[in-house]
C-alpha atoms as a PDB file:
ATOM      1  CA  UNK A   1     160.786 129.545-144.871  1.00  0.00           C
ATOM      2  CA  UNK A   2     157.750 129.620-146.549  1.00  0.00           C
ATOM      3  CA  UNK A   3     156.180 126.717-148.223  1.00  0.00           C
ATOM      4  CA  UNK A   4     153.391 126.839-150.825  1.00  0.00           C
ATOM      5  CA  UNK A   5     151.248 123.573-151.871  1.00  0.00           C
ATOM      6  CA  UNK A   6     152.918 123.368-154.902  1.00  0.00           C
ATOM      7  CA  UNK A   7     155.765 123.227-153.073  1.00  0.00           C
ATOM      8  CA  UNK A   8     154.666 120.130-151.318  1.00  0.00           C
ATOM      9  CA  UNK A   9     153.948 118.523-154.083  1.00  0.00           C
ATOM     10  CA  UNK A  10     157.398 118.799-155.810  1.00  0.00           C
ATOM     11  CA  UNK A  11     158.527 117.656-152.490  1.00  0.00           C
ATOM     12  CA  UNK A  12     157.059 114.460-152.215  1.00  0.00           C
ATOM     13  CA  UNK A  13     157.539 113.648-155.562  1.00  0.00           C
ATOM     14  CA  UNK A  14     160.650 113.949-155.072  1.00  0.00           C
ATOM     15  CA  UNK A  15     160.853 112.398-152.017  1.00  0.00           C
ATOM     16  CA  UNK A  16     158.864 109.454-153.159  1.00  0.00           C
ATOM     17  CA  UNK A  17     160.347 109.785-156.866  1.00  0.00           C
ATOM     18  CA  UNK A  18     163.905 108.142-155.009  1.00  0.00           C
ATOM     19  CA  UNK A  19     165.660 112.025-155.737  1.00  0.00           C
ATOM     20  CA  UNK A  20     166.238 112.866-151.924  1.00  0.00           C
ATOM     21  CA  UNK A  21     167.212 109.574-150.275  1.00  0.00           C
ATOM     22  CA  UNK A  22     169.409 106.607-150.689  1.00  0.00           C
ATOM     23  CA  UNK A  23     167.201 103.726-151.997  1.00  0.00           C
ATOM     24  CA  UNK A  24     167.312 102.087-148.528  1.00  0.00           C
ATOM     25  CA  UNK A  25     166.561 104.747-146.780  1.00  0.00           C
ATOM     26  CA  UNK A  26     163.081 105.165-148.687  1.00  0.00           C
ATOM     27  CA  UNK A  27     162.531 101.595-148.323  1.00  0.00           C
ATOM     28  CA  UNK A  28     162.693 102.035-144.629  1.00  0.00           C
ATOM     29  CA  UNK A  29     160.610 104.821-144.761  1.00  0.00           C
ATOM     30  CA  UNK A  30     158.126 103.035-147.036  1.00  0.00           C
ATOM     31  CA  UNK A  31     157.765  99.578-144.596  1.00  0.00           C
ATOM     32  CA  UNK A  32     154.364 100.352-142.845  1.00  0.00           C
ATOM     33  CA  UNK A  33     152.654  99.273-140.259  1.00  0.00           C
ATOM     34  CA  UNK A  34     148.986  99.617-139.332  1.00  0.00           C
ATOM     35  CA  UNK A  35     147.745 102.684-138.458  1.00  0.00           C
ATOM     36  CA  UNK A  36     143.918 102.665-137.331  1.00  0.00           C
ATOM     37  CA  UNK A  37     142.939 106.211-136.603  1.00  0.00           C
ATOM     38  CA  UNK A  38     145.611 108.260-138.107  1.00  0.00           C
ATOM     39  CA  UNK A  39     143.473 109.661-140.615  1.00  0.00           C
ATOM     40  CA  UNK A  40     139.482 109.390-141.305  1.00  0.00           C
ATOM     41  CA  UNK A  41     140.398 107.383-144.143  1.00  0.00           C
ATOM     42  CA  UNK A  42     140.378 102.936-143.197  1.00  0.00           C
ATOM     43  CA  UNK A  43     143.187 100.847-144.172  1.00  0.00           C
ATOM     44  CA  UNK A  44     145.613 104.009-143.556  1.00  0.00           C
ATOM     45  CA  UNK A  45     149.236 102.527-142.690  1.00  0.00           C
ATOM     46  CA  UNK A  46     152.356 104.436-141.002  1.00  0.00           C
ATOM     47  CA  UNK A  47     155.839 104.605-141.915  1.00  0.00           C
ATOM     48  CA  UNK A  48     159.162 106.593-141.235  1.00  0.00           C
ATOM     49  CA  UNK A  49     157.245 109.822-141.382  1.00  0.00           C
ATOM     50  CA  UNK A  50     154.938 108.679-144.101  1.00  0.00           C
ATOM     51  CA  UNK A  51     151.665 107.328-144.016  1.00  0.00           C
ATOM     52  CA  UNK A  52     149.479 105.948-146.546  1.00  0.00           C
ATOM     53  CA  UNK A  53     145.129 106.019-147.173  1.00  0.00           C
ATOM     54  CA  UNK A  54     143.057 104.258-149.497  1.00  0.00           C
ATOM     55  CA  UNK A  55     142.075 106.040-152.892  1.00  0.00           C
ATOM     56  CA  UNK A  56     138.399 105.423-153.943  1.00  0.00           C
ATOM     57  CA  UNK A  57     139.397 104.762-157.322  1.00  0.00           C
ATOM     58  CA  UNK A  58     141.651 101.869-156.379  1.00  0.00           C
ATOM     59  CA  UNK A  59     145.486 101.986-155.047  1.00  0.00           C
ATOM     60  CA  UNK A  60     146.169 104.486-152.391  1.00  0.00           C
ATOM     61  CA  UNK A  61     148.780 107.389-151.438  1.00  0.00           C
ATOM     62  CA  UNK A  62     151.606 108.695-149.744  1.00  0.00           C
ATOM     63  CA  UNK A  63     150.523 111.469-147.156  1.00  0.00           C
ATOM     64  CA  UNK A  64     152.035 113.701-144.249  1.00  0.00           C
ATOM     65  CA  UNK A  65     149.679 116.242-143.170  1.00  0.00           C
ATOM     66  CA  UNK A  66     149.869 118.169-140.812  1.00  0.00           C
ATOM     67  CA  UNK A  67     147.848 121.101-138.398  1.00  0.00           C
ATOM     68  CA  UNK A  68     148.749 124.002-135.711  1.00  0.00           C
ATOM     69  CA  UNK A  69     146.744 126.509-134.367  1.00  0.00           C
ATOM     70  CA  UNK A  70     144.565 128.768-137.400  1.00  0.00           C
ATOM     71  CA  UNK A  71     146.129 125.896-140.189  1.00  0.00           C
ATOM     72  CA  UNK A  72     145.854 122.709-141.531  1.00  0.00           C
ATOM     73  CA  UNK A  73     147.554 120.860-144.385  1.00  0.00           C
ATOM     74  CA  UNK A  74     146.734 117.597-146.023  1.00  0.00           C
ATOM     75  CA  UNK A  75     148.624 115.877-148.827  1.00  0.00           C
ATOM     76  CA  UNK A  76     149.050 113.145-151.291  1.00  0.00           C
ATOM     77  CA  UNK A  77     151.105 111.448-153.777  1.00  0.00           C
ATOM     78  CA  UNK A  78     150.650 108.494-156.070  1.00  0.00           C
ATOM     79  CA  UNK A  79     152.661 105.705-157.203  1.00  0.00           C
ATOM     80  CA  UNK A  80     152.403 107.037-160.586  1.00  0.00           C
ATOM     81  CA  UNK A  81     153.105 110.340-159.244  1.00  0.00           C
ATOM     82  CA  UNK A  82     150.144 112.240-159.173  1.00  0.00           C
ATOM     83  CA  UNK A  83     150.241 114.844-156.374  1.00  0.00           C
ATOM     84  CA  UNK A  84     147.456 117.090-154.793  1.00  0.00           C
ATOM     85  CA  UNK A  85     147.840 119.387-151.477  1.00  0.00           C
ATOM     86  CA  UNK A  86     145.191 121.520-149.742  1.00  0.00           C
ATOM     87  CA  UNK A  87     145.937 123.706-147.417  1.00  0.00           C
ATOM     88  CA  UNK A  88     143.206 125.640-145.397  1.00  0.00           C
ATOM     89  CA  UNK A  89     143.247 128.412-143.474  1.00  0.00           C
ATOM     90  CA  UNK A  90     141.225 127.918-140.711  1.00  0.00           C
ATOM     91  CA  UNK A  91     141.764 124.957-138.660  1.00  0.00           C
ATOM     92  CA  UNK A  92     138.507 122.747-138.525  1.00  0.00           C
ATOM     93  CA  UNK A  93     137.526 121.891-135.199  1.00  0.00           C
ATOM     94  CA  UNK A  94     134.803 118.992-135.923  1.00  0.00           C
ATOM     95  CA  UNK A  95     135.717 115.874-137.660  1.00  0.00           C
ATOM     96  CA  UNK A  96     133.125 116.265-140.235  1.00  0.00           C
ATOM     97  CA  UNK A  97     135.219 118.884-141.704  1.00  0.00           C
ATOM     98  CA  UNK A  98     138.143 116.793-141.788  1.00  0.00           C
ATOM     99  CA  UNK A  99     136.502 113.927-143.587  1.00  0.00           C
ATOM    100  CA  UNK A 100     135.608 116.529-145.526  1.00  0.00           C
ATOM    101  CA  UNK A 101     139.473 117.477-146.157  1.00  0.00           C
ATOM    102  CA  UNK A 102     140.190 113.710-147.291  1.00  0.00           C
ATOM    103  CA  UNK A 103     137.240 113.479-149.396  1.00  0.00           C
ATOM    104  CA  UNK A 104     138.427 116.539-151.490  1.00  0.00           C
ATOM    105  CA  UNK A 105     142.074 115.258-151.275  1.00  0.00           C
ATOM    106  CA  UNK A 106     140.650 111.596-152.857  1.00  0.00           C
ATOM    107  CA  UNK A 107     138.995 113.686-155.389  1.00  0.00           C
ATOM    108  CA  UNK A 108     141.880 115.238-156.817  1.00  0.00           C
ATOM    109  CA  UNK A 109     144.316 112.301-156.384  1.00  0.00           C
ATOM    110  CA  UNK A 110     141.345 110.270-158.148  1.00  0.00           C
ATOM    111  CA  UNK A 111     139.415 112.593-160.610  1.00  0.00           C
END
């Protein structure tokens, strides 16, 4: 199966929305703990299979990314629901490009 980024975004919303899991079962996925280094973003925290980052415009968001060799994928989702993916292409090898990734990720979760 094939997945799109628009595709990831309906999922999460939905995931996050309470459509695709008993309400105790999100709540377990949603009880964090820290997570220092699991993204280039501080203050990220990890769940069930969920993490979350600080937003530069306040709050933060629901992510799951994730990379193999030639892709990588990073994603977001609001509380209120606002949802941005990127996927590239070309896996970045430096971590300048992946800050770069979360920057442009902030950017559409915040602007």
């Amino acid at each position: 199966t094939i997945g799109t980024p628009a595709d990831l975004n309906r999922f999460f919303g939905a995931l996050l929305g309470g459509k695709l899991l008993r309400a105790e079962q999100l709540a377990a996925m949603r009880s964090t703990v820290d997570a220092p280094g699991y993204a280039t973003v501080d203050g990220s925290r990890y769940g069930l299979g969920i993490a979350t980052f600080n937003l530069s415009c306040g709050g933060f968001a629901w992510t799951h990314g994730g990379n193999a060799p030639g892709y990588t994928t990073v994603t977001g989702t609001t509380e209120d629901g606002r949802s941005a993916t990127i996927a590239v292409t070309a896996l970045p090898t430096v971590i300048e490009a992946v800050q770069d990734l979360d920057k442009a990720l902030d950017t559409a979760l915040c602007g």
